[in-house]
N, C-alpha and C. Protein backbone atom coordinates (compact mmCIF):
# COMPACT_ATOMS: atom_id res chain seq x y z
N UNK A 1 129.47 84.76 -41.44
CA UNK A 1 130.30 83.72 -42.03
C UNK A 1 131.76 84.09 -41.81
N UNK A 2 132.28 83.26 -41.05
CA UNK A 2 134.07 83.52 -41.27
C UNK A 2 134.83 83.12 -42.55
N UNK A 3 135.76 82.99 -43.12
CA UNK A 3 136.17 82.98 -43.94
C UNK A 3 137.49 81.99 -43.26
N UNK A 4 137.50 80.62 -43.31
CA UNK A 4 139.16 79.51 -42.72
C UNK A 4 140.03 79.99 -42.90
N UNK A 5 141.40 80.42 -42.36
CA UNK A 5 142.61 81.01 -42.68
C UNK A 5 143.26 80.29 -43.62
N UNK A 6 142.84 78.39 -43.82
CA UNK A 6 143.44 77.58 -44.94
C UNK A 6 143.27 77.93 -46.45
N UNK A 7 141.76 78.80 -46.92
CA UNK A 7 141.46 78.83 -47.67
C UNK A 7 141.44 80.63 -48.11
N UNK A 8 142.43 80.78 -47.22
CA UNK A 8 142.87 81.94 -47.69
C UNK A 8 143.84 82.06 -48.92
N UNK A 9 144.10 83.43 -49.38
CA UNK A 9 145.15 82.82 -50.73
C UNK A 9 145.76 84.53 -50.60
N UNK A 10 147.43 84.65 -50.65
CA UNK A 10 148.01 86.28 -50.69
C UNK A 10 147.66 86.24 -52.20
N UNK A 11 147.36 87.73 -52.40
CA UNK A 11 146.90 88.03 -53.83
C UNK A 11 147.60 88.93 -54.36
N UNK A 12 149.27 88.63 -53.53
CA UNK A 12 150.13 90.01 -54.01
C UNK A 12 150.98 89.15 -54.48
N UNK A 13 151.75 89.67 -55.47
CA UNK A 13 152.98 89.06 -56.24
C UNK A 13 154.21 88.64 -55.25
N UNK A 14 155.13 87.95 -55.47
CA UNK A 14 156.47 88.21 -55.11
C UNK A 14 156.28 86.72 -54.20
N UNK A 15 157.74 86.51 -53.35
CA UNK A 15 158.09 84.73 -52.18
C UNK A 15 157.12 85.18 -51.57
N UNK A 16 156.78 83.66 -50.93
CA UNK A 16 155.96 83.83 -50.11
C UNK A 16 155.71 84.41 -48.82
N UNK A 17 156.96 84.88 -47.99
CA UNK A 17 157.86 85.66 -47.14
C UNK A 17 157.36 86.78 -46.97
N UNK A 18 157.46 87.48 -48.88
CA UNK A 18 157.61 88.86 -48.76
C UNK A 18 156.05 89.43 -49.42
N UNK A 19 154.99 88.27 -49.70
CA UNK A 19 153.78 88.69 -49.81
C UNK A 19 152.92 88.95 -48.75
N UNK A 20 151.57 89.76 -48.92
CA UNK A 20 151.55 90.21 -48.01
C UNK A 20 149.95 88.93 -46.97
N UNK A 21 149.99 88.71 -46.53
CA UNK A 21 149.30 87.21 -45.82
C UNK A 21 147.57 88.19 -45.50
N UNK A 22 146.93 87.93 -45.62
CA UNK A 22 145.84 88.37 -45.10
C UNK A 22 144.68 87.41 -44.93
N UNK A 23 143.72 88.00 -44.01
CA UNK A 23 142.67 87.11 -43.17
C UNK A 23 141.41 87.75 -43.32
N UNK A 24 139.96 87.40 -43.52
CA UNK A 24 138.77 87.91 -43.44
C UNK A 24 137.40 87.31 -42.83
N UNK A 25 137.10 88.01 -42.19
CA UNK A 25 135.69 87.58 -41.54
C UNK A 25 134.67 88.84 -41.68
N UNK A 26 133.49 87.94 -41.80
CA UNK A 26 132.15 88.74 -41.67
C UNK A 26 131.12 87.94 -40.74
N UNK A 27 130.93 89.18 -40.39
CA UNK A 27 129.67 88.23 -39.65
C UNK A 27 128.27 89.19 -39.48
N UNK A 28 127.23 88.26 -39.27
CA UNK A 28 125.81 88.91 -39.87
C UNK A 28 125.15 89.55 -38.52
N UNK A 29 124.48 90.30 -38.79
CA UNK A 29 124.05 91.41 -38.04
C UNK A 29 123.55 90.44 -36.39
N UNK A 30 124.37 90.71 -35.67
CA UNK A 30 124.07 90.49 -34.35
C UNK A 30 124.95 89.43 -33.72
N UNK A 31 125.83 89.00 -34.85
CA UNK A 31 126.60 87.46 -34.84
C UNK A 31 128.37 87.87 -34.14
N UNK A 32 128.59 89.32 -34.42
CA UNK A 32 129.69 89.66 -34.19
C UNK A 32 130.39 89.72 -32.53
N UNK A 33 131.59 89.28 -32.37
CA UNK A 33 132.13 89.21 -31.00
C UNK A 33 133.38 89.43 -30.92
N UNK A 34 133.55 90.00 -30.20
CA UNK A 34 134.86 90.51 -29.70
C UNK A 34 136.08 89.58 -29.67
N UNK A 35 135.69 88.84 -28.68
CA UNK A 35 136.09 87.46 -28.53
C UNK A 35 136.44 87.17 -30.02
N UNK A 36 135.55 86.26 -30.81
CA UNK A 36 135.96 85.55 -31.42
C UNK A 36 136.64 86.50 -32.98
N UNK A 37 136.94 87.47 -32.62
CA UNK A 37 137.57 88.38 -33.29
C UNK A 37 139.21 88.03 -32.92
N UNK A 38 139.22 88.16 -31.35
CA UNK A 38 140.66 88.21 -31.25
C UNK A 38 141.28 86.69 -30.81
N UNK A 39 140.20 85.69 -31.28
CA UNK A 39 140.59 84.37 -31.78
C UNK A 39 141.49 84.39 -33.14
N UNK A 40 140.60 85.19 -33.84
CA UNK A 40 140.62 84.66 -35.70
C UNK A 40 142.25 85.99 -35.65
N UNK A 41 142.60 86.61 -34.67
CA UNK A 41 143.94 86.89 -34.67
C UNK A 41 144.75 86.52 -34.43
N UNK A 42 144.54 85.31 -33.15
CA UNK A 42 145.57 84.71 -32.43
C UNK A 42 145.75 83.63 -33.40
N UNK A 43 144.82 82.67 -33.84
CA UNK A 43 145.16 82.39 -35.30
C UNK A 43 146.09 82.76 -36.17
N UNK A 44 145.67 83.69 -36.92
CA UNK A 44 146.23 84.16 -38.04
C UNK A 44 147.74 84.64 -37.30
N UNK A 45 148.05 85.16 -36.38
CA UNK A 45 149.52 85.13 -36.09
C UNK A 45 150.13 84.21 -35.95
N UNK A 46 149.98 83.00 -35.52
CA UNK A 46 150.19 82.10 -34.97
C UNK A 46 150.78 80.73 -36.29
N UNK A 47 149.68 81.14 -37.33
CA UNK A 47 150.24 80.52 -38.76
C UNK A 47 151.11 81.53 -39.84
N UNK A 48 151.17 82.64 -39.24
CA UNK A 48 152.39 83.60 -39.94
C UNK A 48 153.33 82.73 -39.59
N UNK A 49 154.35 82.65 -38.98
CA UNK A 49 155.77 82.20 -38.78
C UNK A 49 155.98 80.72 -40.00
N UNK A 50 154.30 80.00 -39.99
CA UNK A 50 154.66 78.90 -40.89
C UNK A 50 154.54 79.34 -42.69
N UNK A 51 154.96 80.88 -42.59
CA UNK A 51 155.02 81.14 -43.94
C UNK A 51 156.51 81.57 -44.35
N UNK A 52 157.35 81.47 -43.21
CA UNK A 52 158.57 81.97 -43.41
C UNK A 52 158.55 83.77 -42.61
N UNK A 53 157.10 84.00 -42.42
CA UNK A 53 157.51 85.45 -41.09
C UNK A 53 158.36 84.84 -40.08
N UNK A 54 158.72 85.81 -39.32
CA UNK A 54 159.23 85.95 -38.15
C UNK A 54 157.69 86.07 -37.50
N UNK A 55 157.67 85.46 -35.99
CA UNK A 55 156.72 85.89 -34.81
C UNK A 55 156.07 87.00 -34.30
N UNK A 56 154.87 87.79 -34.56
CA UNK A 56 154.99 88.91 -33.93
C UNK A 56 155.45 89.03 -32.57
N UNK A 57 156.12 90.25 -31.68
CA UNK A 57 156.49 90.40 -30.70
C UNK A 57 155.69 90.20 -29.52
N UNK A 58 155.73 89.18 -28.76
CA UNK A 58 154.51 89.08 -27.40
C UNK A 58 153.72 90.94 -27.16
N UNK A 59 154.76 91.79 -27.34
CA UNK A 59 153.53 92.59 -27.09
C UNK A 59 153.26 93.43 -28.36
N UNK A 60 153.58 93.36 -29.34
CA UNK A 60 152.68 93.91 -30.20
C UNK A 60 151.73 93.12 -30.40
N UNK A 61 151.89 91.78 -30.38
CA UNK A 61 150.62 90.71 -30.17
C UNK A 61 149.45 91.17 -29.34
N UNK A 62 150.03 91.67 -28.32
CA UNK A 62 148.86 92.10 -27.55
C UNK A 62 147.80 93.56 -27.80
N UNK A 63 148.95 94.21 -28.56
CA UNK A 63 148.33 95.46 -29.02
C UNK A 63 147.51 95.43 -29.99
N UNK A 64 148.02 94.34 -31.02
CA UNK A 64 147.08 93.95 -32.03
C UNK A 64 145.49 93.60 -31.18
N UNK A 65 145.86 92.44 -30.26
CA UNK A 65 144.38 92.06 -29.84
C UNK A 65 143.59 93.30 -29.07
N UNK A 66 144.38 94.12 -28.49
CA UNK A 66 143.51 95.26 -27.70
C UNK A 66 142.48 95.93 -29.54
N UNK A 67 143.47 95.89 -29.87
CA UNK A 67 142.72 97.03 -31.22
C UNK A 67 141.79 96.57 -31.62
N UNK A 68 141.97 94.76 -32.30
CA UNK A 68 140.38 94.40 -32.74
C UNK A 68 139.75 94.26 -32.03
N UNK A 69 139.91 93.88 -30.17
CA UNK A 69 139.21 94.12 -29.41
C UNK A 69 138.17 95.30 -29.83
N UNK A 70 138.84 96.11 -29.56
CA UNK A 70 138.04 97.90 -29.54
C UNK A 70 137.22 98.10 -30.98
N UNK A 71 137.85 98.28 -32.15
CA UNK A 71 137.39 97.99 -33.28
C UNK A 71 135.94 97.24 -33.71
N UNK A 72 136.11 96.17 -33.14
CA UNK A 72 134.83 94.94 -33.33
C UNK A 72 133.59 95.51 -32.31
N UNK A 73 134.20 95.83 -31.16
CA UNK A 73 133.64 95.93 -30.02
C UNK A 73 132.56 97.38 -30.51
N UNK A 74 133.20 98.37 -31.21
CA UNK A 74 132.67 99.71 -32.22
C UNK A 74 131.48 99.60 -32.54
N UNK A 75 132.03 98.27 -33.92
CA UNK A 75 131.35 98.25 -34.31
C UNK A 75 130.53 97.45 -33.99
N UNK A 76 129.86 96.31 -33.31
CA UNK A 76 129.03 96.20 -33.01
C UNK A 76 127.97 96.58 -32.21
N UNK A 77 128.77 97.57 -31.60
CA UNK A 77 127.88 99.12 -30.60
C UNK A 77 127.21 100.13 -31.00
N UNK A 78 127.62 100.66 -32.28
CA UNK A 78 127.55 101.96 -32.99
C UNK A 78 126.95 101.60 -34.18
N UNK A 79 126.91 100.57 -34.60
CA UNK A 79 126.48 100.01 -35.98
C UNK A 79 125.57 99.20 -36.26
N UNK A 80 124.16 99.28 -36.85
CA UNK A 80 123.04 98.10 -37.30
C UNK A 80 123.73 97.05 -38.76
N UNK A 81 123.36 95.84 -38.10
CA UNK A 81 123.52 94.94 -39.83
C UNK A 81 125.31 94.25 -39.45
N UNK A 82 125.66 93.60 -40.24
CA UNK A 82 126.70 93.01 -40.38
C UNK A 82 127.85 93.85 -40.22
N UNK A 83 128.89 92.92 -40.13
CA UNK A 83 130.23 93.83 -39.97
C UNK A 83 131.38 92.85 -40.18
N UNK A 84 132.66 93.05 -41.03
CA UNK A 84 133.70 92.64 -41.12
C UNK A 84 134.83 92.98 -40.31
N UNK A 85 135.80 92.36 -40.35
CA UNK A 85 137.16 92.40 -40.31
C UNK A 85 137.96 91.90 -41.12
N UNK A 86 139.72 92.51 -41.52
CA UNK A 86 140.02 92.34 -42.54
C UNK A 86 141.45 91.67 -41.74
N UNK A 87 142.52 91.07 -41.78
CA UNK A 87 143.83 91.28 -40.85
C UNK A 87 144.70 91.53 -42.56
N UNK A 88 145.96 92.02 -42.77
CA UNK A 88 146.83 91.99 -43.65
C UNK A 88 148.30 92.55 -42.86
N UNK A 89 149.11 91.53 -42.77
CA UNK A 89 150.68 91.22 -42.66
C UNK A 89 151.32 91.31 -43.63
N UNK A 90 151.84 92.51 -43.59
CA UNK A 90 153.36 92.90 -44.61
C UNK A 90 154.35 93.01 -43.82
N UNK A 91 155.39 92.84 -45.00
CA UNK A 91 156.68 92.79 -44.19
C UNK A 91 156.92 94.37 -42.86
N UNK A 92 156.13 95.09 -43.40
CA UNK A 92 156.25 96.49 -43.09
C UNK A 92 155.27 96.50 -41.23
N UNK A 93 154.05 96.31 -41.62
CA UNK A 93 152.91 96.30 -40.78
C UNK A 93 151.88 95.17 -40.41
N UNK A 94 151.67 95.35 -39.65
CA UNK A 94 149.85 94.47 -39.20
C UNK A 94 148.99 95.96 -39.63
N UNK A 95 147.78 95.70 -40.53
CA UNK A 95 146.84 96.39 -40.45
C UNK A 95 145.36 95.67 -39.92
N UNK A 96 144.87 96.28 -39.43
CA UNK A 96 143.63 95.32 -38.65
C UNK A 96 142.39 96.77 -39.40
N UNK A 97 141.13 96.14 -39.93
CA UNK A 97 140.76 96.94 -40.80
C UNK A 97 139.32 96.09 -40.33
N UNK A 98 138.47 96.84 -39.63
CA UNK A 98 137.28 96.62 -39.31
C UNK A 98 136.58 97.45 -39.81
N UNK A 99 134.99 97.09 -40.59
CA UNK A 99 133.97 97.41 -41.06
C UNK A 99 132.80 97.27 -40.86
N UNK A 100 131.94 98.58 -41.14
CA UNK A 100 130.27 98.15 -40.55
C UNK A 100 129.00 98.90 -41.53
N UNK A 101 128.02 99.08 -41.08
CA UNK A 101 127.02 99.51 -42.00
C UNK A 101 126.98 101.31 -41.32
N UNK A 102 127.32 102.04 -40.40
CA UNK A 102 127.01 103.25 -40.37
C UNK A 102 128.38 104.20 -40.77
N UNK A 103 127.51 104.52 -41.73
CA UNK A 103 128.17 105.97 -42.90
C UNK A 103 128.70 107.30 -41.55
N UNK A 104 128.21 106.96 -40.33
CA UNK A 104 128.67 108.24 -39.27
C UNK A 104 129.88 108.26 -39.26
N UNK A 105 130.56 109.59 -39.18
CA UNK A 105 132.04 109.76 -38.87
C UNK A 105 131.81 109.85 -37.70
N UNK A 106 133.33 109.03 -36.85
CA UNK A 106 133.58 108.92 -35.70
C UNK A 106 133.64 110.10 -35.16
N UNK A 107 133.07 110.70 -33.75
CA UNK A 107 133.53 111.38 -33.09
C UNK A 107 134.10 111.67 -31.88
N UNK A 108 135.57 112.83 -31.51
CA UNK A 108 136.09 112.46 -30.66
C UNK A 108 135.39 112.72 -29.29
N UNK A 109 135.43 112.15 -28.77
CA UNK A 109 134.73 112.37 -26.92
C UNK A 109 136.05 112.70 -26.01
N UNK A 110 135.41 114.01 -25.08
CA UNK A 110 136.48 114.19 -24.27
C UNK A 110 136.79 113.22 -23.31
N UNK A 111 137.81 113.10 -22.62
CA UNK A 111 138.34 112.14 -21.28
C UNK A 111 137.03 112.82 -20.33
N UNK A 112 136.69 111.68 -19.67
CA UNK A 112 136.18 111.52 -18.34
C UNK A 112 136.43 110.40 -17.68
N UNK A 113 137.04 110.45 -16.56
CA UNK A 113 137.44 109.40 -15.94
C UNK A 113 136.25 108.44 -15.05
N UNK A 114 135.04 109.30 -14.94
CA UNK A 114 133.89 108.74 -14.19
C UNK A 114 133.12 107.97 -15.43
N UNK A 115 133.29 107.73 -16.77
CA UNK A 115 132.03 107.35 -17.38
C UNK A 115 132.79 106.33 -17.76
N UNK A 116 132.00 105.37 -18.27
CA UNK A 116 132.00 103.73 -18.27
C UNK A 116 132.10 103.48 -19.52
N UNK A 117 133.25 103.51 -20.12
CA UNK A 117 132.87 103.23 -21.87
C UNK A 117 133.52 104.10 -22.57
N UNK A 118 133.44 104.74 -23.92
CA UNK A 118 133.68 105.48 -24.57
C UNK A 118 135.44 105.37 -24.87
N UNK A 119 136.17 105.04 -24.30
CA UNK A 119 137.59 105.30 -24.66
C UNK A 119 138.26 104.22 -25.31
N UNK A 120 137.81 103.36 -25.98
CA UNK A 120 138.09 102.05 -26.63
C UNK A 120 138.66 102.77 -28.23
N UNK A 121 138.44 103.83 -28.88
CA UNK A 121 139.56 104.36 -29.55
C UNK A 121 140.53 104.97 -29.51
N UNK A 122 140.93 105.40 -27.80
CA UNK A 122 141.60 106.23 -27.81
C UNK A 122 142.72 105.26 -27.45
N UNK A 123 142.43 103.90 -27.04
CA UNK A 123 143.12 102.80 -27.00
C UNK A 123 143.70 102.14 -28.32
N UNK A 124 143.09 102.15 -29.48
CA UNK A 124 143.13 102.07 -30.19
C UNK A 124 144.33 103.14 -30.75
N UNK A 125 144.40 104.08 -30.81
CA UNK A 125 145.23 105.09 -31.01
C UNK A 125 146.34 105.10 -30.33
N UNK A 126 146.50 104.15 -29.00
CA UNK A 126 147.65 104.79 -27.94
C UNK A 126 148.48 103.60 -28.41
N UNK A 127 147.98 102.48 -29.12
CA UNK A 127 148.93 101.17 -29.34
C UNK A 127 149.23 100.84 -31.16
N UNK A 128 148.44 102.19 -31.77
CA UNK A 128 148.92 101.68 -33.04
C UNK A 128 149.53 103.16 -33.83
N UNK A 129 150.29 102.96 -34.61
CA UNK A 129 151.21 103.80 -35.08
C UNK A 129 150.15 104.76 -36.51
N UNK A 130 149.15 104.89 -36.87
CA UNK A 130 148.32 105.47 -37.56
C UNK A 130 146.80 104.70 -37.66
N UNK A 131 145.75 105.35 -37.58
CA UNK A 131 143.65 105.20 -37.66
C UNK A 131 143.61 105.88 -38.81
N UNK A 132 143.14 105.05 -40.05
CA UNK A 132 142.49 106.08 -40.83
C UNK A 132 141.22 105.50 -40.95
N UNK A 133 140.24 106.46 -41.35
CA UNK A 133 138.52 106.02 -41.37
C UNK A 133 138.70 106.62 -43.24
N UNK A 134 137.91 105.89 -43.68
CA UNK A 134 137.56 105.23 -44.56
C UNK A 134 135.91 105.22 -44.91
N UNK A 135 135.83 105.58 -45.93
CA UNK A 135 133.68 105.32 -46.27
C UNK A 135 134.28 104.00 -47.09
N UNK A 136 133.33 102.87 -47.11
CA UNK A 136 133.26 101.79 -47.55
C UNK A 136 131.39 101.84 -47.84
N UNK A 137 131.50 100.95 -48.97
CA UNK A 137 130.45 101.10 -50.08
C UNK A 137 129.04 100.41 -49.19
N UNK A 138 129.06 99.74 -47.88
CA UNK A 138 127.90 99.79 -46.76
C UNK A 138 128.08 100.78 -45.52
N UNK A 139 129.35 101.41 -45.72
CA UNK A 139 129.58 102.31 -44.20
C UNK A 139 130.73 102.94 -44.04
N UNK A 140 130.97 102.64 -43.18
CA UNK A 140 132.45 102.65 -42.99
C UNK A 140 133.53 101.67 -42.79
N UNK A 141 135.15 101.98 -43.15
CA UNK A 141 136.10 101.19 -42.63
C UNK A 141 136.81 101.58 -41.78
N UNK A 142 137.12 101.17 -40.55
CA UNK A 142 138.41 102.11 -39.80
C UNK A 142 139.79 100.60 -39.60
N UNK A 143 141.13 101.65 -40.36
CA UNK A 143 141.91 100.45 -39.93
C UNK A 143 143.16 100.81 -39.01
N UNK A 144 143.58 99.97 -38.00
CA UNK A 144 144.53 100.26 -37.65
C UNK A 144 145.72 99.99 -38.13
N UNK A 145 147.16 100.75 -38.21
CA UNK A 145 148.41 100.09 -38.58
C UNK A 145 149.17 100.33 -37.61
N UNK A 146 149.63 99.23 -37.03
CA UNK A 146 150.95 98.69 -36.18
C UNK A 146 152.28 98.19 -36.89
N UNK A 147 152.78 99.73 -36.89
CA UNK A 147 154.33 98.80 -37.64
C UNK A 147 155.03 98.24 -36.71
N UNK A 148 155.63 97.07 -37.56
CA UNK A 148 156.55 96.24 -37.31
C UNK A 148 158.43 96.56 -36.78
N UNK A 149 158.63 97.52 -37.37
CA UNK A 149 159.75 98.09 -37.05
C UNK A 149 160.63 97.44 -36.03
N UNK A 150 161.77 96.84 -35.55
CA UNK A 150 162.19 97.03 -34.51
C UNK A 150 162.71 98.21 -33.46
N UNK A 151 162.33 98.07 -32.35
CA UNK A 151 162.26 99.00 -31.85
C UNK A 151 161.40 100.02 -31.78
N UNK A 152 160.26 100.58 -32.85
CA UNK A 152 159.52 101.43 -32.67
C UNK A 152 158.52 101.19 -31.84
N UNK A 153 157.53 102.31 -31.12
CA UNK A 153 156.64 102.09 -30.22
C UNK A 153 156.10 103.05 -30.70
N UNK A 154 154.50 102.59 -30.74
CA UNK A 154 153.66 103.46 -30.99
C UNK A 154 153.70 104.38 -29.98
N UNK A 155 152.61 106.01 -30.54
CA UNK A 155 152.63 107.04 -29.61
C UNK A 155 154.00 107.88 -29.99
N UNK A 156 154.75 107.63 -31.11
CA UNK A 156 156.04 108.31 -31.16
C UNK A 156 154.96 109.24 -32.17
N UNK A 157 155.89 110.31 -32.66
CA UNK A 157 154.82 111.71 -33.84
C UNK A 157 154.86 110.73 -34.68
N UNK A 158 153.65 110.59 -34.90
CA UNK A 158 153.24 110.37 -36.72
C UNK A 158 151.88 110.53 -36.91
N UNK A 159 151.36 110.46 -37.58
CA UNK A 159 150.40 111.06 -38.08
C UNK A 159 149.07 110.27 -37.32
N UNK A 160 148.72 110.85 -37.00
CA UNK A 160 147.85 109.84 -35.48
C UNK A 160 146.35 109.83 -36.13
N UNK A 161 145.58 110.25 -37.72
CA UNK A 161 144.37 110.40 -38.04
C UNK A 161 144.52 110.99 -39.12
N UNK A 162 143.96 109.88 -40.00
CA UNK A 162 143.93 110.32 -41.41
C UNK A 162 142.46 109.81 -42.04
N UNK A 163 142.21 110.79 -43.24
CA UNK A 163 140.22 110.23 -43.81
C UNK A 163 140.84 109.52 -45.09
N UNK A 164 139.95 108.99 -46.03
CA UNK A 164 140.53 108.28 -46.90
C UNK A 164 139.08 109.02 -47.95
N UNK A 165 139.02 109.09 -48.98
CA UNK A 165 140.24 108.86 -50.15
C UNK A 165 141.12 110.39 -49.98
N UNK A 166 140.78 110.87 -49.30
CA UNK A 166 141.95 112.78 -49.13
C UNK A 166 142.38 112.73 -47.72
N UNK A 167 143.70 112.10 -47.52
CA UNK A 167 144.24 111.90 -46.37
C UNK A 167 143.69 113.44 -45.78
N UNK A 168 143.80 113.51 -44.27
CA UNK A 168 144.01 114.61 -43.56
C UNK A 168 144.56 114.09 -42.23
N UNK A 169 144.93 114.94 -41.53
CA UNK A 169 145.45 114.30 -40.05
C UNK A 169 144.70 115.36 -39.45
N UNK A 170 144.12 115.31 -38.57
CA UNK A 170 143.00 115.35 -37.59
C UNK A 170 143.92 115.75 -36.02
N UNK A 171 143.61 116.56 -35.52
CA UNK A 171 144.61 117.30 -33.78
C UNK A 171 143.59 116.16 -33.15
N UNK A 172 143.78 115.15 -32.82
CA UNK A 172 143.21 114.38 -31.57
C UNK A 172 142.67 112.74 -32.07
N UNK A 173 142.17 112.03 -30.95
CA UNK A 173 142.04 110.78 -31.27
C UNK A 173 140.15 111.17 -31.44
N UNK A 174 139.68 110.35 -32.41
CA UNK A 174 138.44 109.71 -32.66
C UNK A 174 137.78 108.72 -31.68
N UNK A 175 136.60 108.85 -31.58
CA UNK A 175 135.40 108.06 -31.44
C UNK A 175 134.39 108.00 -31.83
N UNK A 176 134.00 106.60 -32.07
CA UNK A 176 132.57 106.57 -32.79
C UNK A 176 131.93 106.42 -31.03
């Protein structure tokens, strides 16, 4: 089931500007797509500006879509049963916050340039400014945050892997 971006509602205080806009979809075990993941983004950016945002930047736009690309793409690889996505726009960040039914912590895989697959988090990592993984009460959550900043580009030092609820930062990128 998707969830209409009309019948969405911000559930944070304050103008409507400076609340924070968010988007949700689920979809049932086998129903999930990549694709129509980085629809329900191009969407949801696309009706930001008619809240009084500013536009995201053509290419953080794109970085956003690589991530739920990869994200969705996870989890419907690595994971039995349903799976969400979450989007939330603050003035600060895009967080893109995908969820699934396996409790496995991601693990990192080394580079190989001959194998077919596997590096869709490390993509994930090279375009967003912090990954934290997350246990969520069917599995897991992993979300990305892309700040908004002008001028910043991901890949600058910051904390590139954190666990939730006891942050840690982690020497390397993850894969499930």
């Amino acid at each position: 089931m998707v969830i209409p971006l009309r019948n969405q509602a911000a559930d944070e205080q304050g103008t409507e500007k400076h609340t924070a806009l968010r988007y949700g979809a689920v979809w049932d075990s086998g129903a999930a797509r990549a694709a129509d993941a980085r629809q329900a983004l191009r969407a949801f950016l696309a009706y930001a500006p008619r809240t009084g945002r500013d536009p995201l930047p053509g290419p953080l736009a794109l970085d956003a879509e690589l991530a739920v690309s990869e994200l969705v793409t996870n989890a419907v690889r690595h994971a039995p049963g349903p799976c969400g996505m979450t989007l939330r726009l603050s003035g600060e960040e895009l967080a893109i916050t995908v969820w699934d039914t396996s409790a496995e912590e991601p693990v990192a895989r080394g580079a190989d340039p001959r194998r077919v697959g596997g590096h869709g988090l490390h993509l994930v990592h090279a375009v967003s400014d912090r990954v934290v993984v997350a246990p969520h009460p069917t599995g897991k959550q992993v979300t990305a945050h892309l700040r908004l900043a002008p001028g910043h580009r991901p890949g600058a030092p910051a904390e590139p892997f954190s666990r939730s609820p006891a942050p840690r930062i982690a020497a390397g990128s993850v894969a499930p």
